[in-house]
C-alpha atoms as a PDB file:
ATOM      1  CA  UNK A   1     253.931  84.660 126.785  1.00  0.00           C
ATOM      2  CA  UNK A   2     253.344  87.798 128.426  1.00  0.00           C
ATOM      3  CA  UNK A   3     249.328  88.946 129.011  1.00  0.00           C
ATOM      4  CA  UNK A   4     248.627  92.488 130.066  1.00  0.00           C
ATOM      5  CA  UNK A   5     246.963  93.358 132.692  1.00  0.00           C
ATOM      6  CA  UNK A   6     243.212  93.064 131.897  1.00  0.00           C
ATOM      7  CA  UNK A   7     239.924  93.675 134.071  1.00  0.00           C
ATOM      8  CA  UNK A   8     237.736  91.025 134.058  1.00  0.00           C
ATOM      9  CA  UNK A   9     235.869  89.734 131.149  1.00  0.00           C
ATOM     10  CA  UNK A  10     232.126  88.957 131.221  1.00  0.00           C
ATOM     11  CA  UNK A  11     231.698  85.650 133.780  1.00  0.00           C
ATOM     12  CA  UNK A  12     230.190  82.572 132.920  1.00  0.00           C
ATOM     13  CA  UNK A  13     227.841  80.757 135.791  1.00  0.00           C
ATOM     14  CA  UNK A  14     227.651  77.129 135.413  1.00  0.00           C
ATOM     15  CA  UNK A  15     225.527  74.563 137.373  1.00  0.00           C
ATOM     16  CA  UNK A  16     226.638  71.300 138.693  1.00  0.00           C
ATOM     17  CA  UNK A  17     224.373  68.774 138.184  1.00  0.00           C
ATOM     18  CA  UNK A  18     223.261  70.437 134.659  1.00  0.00           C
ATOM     19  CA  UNK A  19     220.475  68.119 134.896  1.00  0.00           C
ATOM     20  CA  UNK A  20     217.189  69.160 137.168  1.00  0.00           C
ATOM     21  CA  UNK A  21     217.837  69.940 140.621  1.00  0.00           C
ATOM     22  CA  UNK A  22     216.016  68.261 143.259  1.00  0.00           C
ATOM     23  CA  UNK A  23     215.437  69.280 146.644  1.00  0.00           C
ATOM     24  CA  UNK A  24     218.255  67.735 149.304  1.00  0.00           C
ATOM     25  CA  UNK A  25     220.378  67.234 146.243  1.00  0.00           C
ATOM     26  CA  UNK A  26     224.430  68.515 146.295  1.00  0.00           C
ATOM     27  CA  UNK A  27     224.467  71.497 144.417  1.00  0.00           C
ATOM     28  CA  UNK A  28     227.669  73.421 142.991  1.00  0.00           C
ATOM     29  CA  UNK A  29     227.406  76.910 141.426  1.00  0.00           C
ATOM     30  CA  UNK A  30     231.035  78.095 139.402  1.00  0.00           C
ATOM     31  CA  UNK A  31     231.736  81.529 138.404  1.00  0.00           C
ATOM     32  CA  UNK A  32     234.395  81.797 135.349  1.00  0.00           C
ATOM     33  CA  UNK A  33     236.187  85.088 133.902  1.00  0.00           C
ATOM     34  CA  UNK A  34     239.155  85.635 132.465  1.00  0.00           C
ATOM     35  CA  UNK A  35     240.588  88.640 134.005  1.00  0.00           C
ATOM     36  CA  UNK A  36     244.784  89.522 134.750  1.00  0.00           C
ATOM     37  CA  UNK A  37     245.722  89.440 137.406  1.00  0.00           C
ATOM     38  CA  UNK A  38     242.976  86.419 137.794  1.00  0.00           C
ATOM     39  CA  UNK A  39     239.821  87.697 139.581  1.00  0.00           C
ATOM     40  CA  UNK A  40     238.233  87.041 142.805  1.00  0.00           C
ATOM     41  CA  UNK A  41     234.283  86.223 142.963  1.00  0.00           C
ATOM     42  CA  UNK A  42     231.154  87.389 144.800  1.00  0.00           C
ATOM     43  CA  UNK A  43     227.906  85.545 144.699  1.00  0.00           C
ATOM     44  CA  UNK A  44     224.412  87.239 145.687  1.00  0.00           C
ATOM     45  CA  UNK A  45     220.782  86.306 145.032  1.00  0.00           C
ATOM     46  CA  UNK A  46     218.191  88.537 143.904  1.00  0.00           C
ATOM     47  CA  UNK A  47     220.961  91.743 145.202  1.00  0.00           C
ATOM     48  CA  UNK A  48     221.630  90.009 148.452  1.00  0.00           C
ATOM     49  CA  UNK A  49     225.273  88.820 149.385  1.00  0.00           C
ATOM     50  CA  UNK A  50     225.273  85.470 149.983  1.00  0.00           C
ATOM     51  CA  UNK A  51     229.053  84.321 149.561  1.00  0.00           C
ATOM     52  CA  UNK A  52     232.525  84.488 148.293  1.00  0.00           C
ATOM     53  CA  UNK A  53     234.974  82.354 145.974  1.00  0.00           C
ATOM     54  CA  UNK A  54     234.486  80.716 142.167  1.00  0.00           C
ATOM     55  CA  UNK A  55     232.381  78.144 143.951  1.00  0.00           C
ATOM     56  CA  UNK A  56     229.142  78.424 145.953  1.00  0.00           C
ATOM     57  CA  UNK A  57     228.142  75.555 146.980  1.00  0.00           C
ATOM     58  CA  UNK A  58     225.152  73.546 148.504  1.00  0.00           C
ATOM     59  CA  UNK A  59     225.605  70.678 150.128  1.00  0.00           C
ATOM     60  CA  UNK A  60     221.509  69.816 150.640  1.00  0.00           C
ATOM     61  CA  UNK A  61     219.540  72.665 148.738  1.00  0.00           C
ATOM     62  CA  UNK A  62     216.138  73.118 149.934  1.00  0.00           C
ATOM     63  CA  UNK A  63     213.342  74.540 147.889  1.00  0.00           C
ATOM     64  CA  UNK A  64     213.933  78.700 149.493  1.00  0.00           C
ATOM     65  CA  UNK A  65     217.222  78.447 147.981  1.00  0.00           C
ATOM     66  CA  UNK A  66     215.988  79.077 144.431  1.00  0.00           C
ATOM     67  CA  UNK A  67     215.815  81.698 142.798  1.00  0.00           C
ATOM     68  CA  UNK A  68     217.983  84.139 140.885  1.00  0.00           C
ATOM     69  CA  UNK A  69     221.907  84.055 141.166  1.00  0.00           C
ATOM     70  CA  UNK A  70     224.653  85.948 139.574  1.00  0.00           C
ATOM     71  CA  UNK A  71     228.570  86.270 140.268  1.00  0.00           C
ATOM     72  CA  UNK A  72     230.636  89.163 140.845  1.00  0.00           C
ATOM     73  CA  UNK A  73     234.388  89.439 138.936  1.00  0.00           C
ATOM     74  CA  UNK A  74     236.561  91.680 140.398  1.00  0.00           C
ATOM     75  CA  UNK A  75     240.738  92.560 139.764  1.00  0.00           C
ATOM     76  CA  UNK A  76     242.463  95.422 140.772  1.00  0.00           C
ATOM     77  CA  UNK A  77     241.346  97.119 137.565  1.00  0.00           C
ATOM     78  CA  UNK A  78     237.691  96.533 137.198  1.00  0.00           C
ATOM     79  CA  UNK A  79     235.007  94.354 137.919  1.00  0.00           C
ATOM     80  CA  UNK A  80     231.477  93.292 136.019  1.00  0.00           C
ATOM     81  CA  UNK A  81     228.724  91.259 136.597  1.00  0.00           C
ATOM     82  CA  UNK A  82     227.526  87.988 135.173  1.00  0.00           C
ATOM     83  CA  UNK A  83     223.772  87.350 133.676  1.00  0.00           C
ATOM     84  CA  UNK A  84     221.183  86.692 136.199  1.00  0.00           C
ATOM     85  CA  UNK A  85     220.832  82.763 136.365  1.00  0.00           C
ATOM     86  CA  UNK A  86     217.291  80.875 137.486  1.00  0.00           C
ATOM     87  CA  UNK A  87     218.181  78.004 139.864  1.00  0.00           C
ATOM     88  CA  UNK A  88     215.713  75.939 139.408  1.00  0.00           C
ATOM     89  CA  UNK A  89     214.805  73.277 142.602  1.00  0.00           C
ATOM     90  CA  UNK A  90     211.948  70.750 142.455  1.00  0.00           C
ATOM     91  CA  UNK A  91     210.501  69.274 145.130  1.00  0.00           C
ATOM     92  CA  UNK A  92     207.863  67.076 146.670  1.00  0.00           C
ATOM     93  CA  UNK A  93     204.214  69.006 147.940  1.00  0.00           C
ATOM     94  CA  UNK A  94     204.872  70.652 151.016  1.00  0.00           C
ATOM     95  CA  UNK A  95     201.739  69.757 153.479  1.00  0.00           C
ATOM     96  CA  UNK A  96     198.772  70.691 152.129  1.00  0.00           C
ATOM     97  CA  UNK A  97     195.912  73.368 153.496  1.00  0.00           C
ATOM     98  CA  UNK A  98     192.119  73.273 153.056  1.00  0.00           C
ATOM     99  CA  UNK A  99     190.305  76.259 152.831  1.00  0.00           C
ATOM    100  CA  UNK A 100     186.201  75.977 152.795  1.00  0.00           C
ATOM    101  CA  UNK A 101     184.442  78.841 150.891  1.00  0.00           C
ATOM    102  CA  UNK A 102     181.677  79.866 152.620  1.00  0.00           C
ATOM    103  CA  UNK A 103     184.025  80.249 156.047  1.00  0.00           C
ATOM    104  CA  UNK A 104     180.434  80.818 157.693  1.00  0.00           C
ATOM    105  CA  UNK A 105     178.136  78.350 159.232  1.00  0.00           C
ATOM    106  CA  UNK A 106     177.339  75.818 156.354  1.00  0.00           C
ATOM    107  CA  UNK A 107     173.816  75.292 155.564  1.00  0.00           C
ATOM    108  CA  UNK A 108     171.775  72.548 154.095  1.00  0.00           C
ATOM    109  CA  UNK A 109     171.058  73.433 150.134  1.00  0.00           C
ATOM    110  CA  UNK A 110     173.945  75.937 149.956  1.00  0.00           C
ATOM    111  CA  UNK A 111     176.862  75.513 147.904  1.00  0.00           C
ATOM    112  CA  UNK A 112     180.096  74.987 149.113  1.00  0.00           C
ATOM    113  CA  UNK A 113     183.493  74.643 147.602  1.00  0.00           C
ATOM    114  CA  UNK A 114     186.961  73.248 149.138  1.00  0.00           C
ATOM    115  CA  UNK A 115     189.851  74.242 147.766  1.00  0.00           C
ATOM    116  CA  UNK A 116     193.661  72.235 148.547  1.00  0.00           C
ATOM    117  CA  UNK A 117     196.586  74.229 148.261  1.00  0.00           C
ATOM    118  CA  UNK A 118     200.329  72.857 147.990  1.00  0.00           C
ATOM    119  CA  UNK A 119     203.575  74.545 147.427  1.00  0.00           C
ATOM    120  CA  UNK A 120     205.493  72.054 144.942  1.00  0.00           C
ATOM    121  CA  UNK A 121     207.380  71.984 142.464  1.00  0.00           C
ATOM    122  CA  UNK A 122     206.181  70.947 140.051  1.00  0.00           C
ATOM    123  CA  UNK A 123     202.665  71.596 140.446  1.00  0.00           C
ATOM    124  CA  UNK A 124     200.540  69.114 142.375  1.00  0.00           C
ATOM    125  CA  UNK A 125     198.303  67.196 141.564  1.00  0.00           C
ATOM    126  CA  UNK A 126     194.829  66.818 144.286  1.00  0.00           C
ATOM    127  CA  UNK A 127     193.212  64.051 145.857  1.00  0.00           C
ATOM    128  CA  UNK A 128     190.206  64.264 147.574  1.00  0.00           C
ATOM    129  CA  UNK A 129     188.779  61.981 150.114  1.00  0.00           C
ATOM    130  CA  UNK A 130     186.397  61.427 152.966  1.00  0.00           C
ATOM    131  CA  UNK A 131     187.380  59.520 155.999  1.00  0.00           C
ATOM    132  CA  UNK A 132     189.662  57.328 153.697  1.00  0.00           C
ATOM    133  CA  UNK A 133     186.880  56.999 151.077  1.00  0.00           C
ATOM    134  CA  UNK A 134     187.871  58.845 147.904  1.00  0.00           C
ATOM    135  CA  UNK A 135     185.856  61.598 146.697  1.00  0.00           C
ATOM    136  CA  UNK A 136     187.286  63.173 143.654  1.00  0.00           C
ATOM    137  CA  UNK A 137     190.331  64.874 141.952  1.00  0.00           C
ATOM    138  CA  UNK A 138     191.441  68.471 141.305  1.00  0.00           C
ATOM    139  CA  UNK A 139     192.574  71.239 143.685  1.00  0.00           C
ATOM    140  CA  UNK A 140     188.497  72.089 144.402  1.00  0.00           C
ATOM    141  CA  UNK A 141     185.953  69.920 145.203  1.00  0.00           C
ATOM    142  CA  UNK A 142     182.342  71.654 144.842  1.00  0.00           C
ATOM    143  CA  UNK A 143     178.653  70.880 146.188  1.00  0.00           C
ATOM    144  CA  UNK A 144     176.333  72.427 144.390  1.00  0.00           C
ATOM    145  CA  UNK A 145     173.742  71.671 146.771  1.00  0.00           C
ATOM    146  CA  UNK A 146     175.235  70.350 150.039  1.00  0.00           C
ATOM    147  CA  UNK A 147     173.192  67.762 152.487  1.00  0.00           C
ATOM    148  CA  UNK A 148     173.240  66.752 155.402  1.00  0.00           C
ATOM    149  CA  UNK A 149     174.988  62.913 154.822  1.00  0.00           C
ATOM    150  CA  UNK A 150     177.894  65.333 153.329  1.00  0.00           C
ATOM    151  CA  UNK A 151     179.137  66.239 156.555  1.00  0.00           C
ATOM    152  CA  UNK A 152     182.310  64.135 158.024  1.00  0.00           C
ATOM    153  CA  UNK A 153     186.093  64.328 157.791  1.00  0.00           C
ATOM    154  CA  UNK A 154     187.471  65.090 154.876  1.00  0.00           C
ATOM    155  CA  UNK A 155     191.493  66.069 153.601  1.00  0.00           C
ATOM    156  CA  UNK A 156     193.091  66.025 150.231  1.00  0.00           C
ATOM    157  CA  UNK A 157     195.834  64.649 148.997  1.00  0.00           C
ATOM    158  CA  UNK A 158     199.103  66.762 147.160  1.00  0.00           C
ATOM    159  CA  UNK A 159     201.149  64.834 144.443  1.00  0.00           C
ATOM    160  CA  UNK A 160     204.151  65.116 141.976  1.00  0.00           C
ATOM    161  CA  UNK A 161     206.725  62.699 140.729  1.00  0.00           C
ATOM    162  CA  UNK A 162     208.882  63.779 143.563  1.00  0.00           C
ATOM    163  CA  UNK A 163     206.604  62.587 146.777  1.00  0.00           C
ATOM    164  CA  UNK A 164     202.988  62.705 148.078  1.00  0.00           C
ATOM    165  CA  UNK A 165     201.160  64.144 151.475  1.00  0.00           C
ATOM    166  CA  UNK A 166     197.971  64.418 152.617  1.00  0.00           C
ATOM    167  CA  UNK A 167     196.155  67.622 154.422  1.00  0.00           C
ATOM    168  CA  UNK A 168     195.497  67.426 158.139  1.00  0.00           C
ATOM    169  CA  UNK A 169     191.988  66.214 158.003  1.00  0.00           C
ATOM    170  CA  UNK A 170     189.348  69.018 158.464  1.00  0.00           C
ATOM    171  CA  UNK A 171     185.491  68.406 159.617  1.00  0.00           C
ATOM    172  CA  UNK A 172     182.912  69.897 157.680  1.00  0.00           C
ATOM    173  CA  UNK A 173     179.775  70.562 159.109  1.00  0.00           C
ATOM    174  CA  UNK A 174     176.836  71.213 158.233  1.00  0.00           C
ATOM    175  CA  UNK A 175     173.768  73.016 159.579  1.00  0.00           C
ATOM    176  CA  UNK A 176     169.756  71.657 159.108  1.00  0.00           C
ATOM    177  CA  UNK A 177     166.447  71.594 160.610  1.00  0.00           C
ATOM    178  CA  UNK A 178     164.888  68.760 162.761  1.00  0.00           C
ATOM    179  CA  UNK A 179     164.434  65.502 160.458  1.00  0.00           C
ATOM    180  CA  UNK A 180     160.953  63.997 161.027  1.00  0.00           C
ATOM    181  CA  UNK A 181     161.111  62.832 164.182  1.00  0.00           C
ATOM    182  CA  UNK A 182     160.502  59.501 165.858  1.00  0.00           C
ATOM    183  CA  UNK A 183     157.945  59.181 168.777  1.00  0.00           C
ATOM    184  CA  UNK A 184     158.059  56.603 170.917  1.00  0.00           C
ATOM    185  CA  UNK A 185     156.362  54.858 173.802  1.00  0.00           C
ATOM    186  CA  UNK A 186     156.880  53.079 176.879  1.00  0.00           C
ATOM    187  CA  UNK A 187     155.071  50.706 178.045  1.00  0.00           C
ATOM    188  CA  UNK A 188     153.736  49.850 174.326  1.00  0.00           C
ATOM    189  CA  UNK A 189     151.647  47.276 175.610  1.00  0.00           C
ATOM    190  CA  UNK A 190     148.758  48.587 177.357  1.00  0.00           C
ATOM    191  CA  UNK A 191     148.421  51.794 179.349  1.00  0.00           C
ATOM    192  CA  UNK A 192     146.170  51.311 182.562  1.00  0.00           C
ATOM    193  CA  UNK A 193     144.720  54.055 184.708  1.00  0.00           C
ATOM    194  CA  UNK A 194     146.879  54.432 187.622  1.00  0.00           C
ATOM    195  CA  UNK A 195     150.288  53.678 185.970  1.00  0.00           C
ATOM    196  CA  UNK A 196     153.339  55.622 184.182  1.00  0.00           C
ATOM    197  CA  UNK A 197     154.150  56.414 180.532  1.00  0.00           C
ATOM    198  CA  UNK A 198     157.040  57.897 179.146  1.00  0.00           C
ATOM    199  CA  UNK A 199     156.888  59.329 175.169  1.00  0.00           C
ATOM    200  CA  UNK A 200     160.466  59.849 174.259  1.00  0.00           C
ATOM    201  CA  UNK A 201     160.697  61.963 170.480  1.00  0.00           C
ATOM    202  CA  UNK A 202     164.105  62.322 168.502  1.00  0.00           C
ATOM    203  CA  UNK A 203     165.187  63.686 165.555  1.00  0.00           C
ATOM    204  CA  UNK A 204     168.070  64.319 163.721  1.00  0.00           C
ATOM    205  CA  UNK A 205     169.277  67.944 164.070  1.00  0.00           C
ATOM    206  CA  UNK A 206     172.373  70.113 163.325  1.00  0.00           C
ATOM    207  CA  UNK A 207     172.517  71.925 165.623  1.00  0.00           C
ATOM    208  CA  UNK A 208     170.657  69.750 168.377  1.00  0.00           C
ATOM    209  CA  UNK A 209     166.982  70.065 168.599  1.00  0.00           C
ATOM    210  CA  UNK A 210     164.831  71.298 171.388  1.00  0.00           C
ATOM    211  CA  UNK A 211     161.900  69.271 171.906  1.00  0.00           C
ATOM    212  CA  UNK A 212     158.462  70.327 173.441  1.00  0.00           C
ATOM    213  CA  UNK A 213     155.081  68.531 173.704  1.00  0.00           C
ATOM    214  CA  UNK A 214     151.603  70.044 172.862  1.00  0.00           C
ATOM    215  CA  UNK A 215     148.507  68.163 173.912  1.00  0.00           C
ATOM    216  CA  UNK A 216     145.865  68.155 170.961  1.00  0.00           C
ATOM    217  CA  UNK A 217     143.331  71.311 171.505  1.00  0.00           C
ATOM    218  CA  UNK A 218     145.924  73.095 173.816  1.00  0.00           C
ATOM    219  CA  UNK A 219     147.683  76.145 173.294  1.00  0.00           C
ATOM    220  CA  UNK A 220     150.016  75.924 175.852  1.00  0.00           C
ATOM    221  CA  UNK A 221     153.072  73.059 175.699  1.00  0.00           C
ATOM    222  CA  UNK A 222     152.407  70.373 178.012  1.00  0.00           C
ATOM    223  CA  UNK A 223     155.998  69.528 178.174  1.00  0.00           C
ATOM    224  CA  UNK A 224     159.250  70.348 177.270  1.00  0.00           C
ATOM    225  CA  UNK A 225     162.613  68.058 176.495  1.00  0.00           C
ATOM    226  CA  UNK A 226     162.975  64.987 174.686  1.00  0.00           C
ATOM    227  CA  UNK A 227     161.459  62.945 177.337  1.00  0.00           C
ATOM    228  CA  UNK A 228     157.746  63.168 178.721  1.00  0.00           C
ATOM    229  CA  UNK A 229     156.825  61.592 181.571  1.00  0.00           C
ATOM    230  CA  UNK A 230     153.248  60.785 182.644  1.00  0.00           C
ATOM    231  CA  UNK A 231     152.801  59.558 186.043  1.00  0.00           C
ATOM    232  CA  UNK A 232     149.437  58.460 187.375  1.00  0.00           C
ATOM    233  CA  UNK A 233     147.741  58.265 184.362  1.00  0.00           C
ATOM    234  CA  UNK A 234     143.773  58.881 184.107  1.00  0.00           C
ATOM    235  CA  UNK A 235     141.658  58.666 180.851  1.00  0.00           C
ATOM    236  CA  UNK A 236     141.959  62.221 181.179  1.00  0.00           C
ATOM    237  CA  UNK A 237     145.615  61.814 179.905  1.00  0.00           C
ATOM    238  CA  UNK A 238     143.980  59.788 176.432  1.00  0.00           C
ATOM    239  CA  UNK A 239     144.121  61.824 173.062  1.00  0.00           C
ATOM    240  CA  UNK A 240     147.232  63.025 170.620  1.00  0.00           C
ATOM    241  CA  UNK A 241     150.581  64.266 172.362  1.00  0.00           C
ATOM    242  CA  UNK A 242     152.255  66.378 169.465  1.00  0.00           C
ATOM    243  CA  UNK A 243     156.244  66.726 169.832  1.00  0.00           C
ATOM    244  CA  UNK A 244     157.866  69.576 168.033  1.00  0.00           C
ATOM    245  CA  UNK A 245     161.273  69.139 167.365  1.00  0.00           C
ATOM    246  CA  UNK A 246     163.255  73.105 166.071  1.00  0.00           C
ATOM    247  CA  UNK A 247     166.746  74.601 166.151  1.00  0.00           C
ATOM    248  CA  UNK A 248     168.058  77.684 164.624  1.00  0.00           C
ATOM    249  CA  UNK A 249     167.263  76.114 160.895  1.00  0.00           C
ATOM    250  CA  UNK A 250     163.483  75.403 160.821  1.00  0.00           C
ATOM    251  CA  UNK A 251     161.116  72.638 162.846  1.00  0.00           C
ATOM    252  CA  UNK A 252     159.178  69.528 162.164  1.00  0.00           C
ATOM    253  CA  UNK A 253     156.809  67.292 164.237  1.00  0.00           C
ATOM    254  CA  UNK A 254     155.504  63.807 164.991  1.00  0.00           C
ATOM    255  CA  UNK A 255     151.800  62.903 166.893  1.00  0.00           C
ATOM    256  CA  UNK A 256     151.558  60.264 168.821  1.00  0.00           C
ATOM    257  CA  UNK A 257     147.794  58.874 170.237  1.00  0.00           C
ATOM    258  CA  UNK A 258     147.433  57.647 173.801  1.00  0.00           C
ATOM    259  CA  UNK A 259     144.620  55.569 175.187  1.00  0.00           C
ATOM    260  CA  UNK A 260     144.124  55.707 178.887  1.00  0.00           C
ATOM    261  CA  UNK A 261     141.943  52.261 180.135  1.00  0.00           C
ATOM    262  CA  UNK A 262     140.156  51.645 183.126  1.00  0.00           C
ATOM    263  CA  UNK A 263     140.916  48.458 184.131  1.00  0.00           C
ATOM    264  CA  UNK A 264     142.712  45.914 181.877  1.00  0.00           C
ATOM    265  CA  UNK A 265     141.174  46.544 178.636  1.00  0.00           C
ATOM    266  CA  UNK A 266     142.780  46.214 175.562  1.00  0.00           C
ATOM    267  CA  UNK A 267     144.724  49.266 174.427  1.00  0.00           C
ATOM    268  CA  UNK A 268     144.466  51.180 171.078  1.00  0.00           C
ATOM    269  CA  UNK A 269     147.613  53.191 170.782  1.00  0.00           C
ATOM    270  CA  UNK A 270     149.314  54.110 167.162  1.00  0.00           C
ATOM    271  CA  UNK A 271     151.690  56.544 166.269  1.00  0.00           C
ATOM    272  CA  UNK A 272     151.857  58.363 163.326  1.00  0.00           C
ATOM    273  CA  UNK A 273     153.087  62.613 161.915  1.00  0.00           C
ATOM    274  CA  UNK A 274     151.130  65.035 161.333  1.00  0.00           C
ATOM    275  CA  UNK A 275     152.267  69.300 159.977  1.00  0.00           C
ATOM    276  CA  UNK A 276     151.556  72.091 161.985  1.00  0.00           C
END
């Protein structure tokens, strides 16, 4: 039976598998019309050419290949475009990136949130974790009030039903003053006129502390560092060494007493912390 010549009809875009479409799958797109003298195809995305013939096909697709795809009929006496069609790909997260809000120095008492971001498809869900110990769920993870024992390693943790990944793990830090510090001394047994003490103070600090030594009744520092050496001692040397540990965030201090004896006495030497 004879058909007249005919430009092409509206085309038809079908997808092969008609069932979701999953990243690295085989992937056929097919562009019907019914045209005379039968018409040749064009395929573009979102206005850009990507191929010719009925078929396009992928033979991995990867999650920047979706998007919105029509075909192109064409005969000698027309041509018309399909619909637009939404290809659709899911995939696993792609790796994951941590963002800390403040991106300033971190202080101790502020609030801080993280926040894990994942392209995926669908939607991830988040893991949180520090140094392998988990933490919590959901894309943020908030202190209200953060503290010192908060700082460490932490990364998060993207997940759909396709696949998993964690974050490359990111250190948080966190700034505070001097702790109380610790004052100790050597000898501890007894301190004799004519021989060597050394007071060593520490304290836990972010950043490190600076240490200096006052001598009760003195307004100048007798020392400075976290070790004080006393050589030669007299009973001149006896009374309360004060060490002052500070950084950028604030400053706290420890006393310690020292008994000088002639000869071998007993000592009296405690150590205890005192405000300035």
């Amino acid at each position: 039976m004879f058909s007249p010549p005919d430009a092409p009809k509206l085309p038809s875009v079908s997808v092969s598998p008609s069932a979701e479409i999953v990243e690295g799958s085989s992937v056929t797109l097919t562009c019907s019309s019914d045209a005379n003298p039968a018409a040749k195809y064009t395929w573009f995305k979102e206005n850009l050419l990507k191929g010719q013939g009925q078929s396009y096909y992928f033979p991995s697709i990867r999650s920047e290949d979706r998007g919105i795809y029509y075909c192109q009929a064409e005969n000698k006496h027309g041509q018309i475009k399909s619909l637009q069609h939404l290809l659709d790909v899911q995939y696993a997260p792609k790796l994951p990136s941590v963002s800390v809000s403040p991106s300033a120095e971190i202080v101790e008492g502020s609030s801080v949130t993280l926040t894990c971001s994942s392209d995926a498809k669908p939607a991830a869900k988040y893991t949180w974790f520090i140094e392998n110990l988990l933490k919590g769920q959901g894309q943020r993870y908030f202190f209200p009030s953060i503290r010192s024992e908060d700082r460490g390693i932490y990364y998060c943790q993207a997940e759909n039903k396709h696949g998993q990944i964690k974050s490359l793990q990111h250190l948080l830090d966190v700034q505070y003053a001097p702790k109380l510090p610790s004052v100790s001394v050597s000898p501890s047994a007894e301190i004799v006129e004519g021989s060597s003490v050394t007071l060593t103070c520490s304290s836990d600090a972010n950043p490190a502390a600076n240490y200096t030594w006052f001598k009760e009744d003195e307004d100048s520092p007798t020392a400075s560092g976290q070790i004080f050496n006393i050589n030669n001692t007299s009973p001149e040397h006896s009374g309360h060494y004060i060490c002052i540990a500070q950084n950028t965030r604030g400053r706290h201090n420890s006393t310690v007493h020292l008994t000088v004896l002639e000869g071998k006495l007993h000592p009296h030497c405690f150590t205890g912390h005192m405000t300035l």
